[in-house]
N, C-alpha and C. Protein backbone atom coordinates (compact mmCIF):
# COMPACT_ATOMS: atom_id res chain seq x y z
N UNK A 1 47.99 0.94 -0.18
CA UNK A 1 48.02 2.38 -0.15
C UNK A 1 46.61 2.93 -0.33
N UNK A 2 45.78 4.05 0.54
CA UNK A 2 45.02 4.69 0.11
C UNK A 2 44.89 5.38 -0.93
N UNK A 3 43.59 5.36 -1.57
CA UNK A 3 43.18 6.07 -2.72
C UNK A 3 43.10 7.51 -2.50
N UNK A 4 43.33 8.57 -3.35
CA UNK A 4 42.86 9.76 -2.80
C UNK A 4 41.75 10.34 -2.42
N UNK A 5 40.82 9.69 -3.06
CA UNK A 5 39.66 10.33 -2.96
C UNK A 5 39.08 9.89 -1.46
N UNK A 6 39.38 8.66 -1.10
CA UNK A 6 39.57 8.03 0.79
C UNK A 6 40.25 9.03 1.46
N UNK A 7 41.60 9.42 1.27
CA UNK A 7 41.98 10.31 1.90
C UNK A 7 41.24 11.71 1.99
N UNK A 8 40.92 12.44 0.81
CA UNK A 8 40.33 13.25 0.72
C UNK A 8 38.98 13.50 1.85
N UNK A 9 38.14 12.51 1.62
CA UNK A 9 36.77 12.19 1.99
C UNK A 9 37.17 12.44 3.43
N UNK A 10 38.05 11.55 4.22
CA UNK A 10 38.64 11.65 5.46
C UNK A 10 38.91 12.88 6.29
N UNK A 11 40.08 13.80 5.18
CA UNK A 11 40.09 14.83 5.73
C UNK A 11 38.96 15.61 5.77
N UNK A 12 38.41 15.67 4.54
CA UNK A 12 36.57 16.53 4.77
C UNK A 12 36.25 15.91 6.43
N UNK A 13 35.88 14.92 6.36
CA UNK A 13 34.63 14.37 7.51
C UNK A 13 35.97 15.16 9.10
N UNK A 14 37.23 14.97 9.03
CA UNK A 14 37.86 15.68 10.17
C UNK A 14 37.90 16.71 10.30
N UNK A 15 37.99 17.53 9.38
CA UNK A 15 37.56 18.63 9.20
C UNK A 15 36.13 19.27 9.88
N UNK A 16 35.65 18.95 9.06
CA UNK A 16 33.96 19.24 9.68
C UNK A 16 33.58 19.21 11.18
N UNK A 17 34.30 17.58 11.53
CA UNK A 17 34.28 16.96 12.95
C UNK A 17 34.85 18.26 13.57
N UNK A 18 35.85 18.78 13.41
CA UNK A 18 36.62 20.03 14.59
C UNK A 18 35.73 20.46 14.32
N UNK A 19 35.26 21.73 13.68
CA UNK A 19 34.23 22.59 13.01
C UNK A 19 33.52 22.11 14.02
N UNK A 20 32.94 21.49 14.23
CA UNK A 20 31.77 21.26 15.16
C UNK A 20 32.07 21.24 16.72
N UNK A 21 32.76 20.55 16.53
CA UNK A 21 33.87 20.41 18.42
C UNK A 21 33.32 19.15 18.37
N UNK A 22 33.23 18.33 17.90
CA UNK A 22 32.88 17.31 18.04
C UNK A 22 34.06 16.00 17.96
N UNK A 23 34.06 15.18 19.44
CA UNK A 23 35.06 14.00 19.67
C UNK A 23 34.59 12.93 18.34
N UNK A 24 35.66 12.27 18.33
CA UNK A 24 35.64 11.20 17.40
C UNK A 24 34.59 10.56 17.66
N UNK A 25 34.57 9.99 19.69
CA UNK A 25 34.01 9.25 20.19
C UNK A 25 32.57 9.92 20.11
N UNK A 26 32.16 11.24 19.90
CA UNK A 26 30.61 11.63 20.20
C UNK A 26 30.20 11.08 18.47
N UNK A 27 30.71 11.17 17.16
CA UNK A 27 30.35 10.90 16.41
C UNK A 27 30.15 9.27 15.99
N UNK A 28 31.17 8.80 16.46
CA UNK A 28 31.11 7.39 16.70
C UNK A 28 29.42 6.88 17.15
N UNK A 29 28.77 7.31 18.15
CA UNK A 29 28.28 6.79 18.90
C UNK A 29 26.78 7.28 17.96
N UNK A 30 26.93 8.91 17.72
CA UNK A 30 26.47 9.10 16.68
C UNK A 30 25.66 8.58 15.03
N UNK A 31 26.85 8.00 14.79
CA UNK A 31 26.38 6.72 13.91
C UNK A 31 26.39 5.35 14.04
N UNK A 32 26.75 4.97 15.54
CA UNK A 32 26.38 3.47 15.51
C UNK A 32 27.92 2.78 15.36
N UNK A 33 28.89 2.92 15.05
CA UNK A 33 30.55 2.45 15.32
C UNK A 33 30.70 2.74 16.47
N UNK A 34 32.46 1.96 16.45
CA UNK A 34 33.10 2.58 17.07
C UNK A 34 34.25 3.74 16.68
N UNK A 35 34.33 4.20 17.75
CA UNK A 35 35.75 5.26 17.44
C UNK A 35 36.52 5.42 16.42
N UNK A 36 36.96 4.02 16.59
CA UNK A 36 38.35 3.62 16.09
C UNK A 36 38.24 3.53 14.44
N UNK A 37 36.86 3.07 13.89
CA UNK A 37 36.12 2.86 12.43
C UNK A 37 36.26 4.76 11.99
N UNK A 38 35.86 5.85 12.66
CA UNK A 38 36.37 7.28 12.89
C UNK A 38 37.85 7.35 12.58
N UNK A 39 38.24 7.01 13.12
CA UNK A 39 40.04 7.56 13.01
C UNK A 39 40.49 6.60 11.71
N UNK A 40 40.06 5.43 11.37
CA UNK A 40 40.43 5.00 10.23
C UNK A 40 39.84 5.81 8.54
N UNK A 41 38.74 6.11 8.94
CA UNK A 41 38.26 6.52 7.73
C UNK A 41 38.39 8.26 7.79
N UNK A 42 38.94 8.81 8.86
CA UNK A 42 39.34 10.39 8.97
C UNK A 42 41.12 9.98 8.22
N UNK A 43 41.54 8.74 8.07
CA UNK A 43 42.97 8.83 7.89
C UNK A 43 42.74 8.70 6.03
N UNK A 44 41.98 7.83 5.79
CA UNK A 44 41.72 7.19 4.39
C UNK A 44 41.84 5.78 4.71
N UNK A 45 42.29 5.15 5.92
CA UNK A 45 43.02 3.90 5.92
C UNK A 45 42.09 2.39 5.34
N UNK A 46 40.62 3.28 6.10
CA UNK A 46 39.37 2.36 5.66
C UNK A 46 38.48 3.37 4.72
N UNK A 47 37.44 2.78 3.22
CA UNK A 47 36.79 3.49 2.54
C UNK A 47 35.60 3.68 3.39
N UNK A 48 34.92 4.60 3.19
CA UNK A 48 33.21 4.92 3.84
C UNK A 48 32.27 4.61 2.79
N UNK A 49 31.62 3.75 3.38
CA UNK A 49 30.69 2.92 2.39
C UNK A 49 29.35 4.39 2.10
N UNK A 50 28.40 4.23 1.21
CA UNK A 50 27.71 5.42 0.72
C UNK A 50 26.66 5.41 1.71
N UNK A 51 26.49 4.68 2.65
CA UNK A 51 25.36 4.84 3.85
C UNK A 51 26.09 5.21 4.77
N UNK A 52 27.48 4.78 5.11
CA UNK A 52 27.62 5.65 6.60
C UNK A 52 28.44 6.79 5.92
N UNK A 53 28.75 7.58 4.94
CA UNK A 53 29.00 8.43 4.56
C UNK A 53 27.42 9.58 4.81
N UNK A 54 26.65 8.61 4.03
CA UNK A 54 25.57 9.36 4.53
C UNK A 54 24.91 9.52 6.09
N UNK A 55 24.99 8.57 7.22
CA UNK A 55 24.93 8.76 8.69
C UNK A 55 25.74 9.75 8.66
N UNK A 56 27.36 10.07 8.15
CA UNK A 56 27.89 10.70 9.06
C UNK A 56 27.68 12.21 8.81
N UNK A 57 27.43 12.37 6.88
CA UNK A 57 27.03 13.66 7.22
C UNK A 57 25.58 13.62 8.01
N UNK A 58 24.85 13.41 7.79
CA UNK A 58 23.73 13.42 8.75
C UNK A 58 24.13 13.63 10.40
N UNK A 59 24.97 13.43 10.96
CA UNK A 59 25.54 13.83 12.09
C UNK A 59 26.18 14.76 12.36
N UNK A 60 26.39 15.34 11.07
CA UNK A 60 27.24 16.60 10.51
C UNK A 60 27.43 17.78 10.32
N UNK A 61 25.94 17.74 10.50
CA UNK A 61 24.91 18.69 9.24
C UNK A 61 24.94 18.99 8.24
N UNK A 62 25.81 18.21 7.78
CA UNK A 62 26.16 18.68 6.27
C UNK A 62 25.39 17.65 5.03
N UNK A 63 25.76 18.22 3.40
CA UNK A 63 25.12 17.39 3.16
C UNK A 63 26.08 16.59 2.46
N UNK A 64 26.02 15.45 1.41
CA UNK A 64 27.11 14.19 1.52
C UNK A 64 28.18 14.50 0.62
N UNK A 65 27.73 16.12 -0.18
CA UNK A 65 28.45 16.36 -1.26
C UNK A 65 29.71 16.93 -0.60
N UNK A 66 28.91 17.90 0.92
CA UNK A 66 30.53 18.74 1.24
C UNK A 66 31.70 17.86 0.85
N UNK A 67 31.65 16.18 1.58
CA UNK A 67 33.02 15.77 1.70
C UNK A 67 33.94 15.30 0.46
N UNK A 68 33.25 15.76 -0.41
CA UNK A 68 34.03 16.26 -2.20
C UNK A 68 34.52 16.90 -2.68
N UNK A 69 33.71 17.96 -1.68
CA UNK A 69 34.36 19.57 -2.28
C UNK A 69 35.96 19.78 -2.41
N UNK A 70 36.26 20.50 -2.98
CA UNK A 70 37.80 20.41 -3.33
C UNK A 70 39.22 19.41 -4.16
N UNK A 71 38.17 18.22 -3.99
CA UNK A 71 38.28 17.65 -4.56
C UNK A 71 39.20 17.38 -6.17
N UNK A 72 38.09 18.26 -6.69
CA UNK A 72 39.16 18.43 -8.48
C UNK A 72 39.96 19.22 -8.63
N UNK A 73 40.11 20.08 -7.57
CA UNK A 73 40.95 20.87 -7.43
C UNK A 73 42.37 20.47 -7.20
N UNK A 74 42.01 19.82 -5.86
CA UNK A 74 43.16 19.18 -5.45
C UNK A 74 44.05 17.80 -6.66
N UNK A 75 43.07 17.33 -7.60
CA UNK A 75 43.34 16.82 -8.53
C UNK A 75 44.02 17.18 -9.66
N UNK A 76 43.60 18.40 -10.13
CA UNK A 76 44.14 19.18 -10.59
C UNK A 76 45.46 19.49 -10.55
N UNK A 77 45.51 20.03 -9.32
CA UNK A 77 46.85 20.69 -9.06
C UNK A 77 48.17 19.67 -8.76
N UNK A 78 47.79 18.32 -8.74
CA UNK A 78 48.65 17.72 -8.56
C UNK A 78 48.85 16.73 -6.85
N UNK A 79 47.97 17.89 -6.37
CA UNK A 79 47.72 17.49 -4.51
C UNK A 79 48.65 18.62 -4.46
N UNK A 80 49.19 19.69 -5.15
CA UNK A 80 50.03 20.54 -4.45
C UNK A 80 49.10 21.88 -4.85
N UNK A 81 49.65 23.23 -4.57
CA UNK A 81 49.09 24.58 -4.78
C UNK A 81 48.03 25.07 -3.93
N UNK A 82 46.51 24.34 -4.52
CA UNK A 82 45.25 24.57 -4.17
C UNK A 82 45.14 23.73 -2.84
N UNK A 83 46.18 22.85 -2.53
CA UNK A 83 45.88 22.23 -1.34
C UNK A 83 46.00 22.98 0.03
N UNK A 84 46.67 23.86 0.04
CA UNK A 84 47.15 24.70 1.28
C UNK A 84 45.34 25.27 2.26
N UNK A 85 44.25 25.24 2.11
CA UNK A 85 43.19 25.53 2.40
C UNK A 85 43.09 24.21 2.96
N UNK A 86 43.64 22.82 2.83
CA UNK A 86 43.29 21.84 3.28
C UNK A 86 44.04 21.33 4.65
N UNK A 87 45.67 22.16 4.10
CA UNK A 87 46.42 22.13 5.30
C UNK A 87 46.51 22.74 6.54
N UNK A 88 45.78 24.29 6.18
CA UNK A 88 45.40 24.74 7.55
C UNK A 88 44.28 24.43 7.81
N UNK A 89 42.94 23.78 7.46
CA UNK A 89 42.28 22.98 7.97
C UNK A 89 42.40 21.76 8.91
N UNK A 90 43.41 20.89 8.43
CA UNK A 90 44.28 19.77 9.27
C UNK A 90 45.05 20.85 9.93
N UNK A 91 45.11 22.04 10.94
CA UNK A 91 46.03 22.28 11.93
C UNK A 91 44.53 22.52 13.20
N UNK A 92 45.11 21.98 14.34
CA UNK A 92 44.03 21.99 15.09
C UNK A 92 44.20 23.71 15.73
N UNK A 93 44.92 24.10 15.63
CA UNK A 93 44.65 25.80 16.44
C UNK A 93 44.16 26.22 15.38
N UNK A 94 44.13 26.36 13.88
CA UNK A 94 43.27 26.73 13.26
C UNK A 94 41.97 26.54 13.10
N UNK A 95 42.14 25.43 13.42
CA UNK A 95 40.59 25.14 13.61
C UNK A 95 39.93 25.48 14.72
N UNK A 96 40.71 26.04 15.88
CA UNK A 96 40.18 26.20 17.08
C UNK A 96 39.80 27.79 16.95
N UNK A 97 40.72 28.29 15.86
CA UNK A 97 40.36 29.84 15.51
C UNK A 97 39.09 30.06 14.27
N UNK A 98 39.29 29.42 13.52
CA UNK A 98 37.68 29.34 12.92
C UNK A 98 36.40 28.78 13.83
N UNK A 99 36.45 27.99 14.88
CA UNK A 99 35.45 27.64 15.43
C UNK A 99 35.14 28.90 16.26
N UNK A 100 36.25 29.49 17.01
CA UNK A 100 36.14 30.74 17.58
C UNK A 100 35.51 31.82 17.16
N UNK A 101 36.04 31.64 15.79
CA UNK A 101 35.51 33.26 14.77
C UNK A 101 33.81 32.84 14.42
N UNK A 102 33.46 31.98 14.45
CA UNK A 102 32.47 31.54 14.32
C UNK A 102 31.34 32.09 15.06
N UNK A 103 31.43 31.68 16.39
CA UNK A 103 31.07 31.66 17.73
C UNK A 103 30.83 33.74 18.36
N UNK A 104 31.99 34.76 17.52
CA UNK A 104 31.66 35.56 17.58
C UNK A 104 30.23 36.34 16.80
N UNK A 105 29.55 37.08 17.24
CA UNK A 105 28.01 37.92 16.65
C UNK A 105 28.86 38.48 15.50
N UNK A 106 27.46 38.16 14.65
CA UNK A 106 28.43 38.61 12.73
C UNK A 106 28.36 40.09 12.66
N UNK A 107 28.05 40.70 13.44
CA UNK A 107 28.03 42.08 13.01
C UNK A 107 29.96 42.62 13.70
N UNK A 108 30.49 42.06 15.15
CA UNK A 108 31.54 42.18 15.52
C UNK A 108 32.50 41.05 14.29
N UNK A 109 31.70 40.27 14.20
CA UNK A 109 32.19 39.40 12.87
C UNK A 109 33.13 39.98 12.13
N UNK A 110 32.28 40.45 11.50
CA UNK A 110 33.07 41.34 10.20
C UNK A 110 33.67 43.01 10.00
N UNK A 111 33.02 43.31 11.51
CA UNK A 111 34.59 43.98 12.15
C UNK A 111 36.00 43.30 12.07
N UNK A 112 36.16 42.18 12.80
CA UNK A 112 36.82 41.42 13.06
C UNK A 112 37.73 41.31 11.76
N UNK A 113 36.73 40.66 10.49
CA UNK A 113 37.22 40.25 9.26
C UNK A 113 38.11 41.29 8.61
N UNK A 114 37.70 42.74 9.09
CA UNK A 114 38.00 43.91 8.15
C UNK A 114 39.59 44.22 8.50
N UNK A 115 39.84 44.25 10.25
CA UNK A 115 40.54 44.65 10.62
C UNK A 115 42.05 43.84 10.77
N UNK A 116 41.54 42.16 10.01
CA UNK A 116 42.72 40.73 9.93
C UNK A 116 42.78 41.07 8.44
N UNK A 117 42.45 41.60 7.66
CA UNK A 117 42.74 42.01 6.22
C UNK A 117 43.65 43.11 6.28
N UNK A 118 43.38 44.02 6.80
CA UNK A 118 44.57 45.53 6.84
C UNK A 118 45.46 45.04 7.50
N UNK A 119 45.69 44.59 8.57
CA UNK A 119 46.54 44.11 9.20
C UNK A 119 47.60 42.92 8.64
N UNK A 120 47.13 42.48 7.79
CA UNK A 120 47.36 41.44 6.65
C UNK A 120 48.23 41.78 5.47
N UNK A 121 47.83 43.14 5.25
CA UNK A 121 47.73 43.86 3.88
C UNK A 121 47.65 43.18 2.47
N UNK A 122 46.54 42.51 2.48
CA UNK A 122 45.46 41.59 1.38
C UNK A 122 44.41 42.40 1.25
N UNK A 123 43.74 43.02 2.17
CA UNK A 123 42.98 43.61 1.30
C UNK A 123 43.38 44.84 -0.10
């Protein structure tokens, strides 16, 4: 059975990977694996040793801490509550809508932001 913190680490680095638009296979190649070493360690199935953790954020842009973040949280809570930020992260149209919202100029940006809050009624 995977450890959590493998799993965890996993979902970070898949995470990020959409975020970027980036194929398994472009990061793969990226750091010198293959693919398939990608889809194992995006699952938890294999651990990421502390150098290609570090290649991969380096391919990432990130730095090696992102793929922690949330981490004690999620510890915390049991893996339940605080995890829901992790679950619509693992949905790929969400992610295709943050990469989107991204991609829009921040000044229509946060138009954007103002008008998914009222509409919301959270703000």
């Amino acid at each position: 059975m995977a450890h959590r913190v493998d799993v965890h680490v996993g979902k970070r680095i898949r995470q990020r990977r959409w975020l970027a638009g980036m194929t398994q296979q472009t990061l793969a190649e990226l750091v010198g694996i293959k693919f398939q070493q990608i889809q194992k360690y995006e699952t938890g199935t294999n651990r990421v040793s502390a150098s290609r953790l570090w290649d991969i954020a380096d391919a990432l842009g990130v730095k090696v801490a992102y793929f922690f973040e949330g981490l004690e949280e999620e510890t915390a809570s049991g893996g339940e509550g605080k995890e829901a930020p992790l679950d619509v992260l693992g949905d790929k149209e969400a992610m295709d809508l943050i990469r989107s919202y991204y991609a829009i100029p921040e000044d229509q940006r946060r138009r954007l932001f103002e008008l998914a809050r009222v509409l919301s009624d959270v703000a």
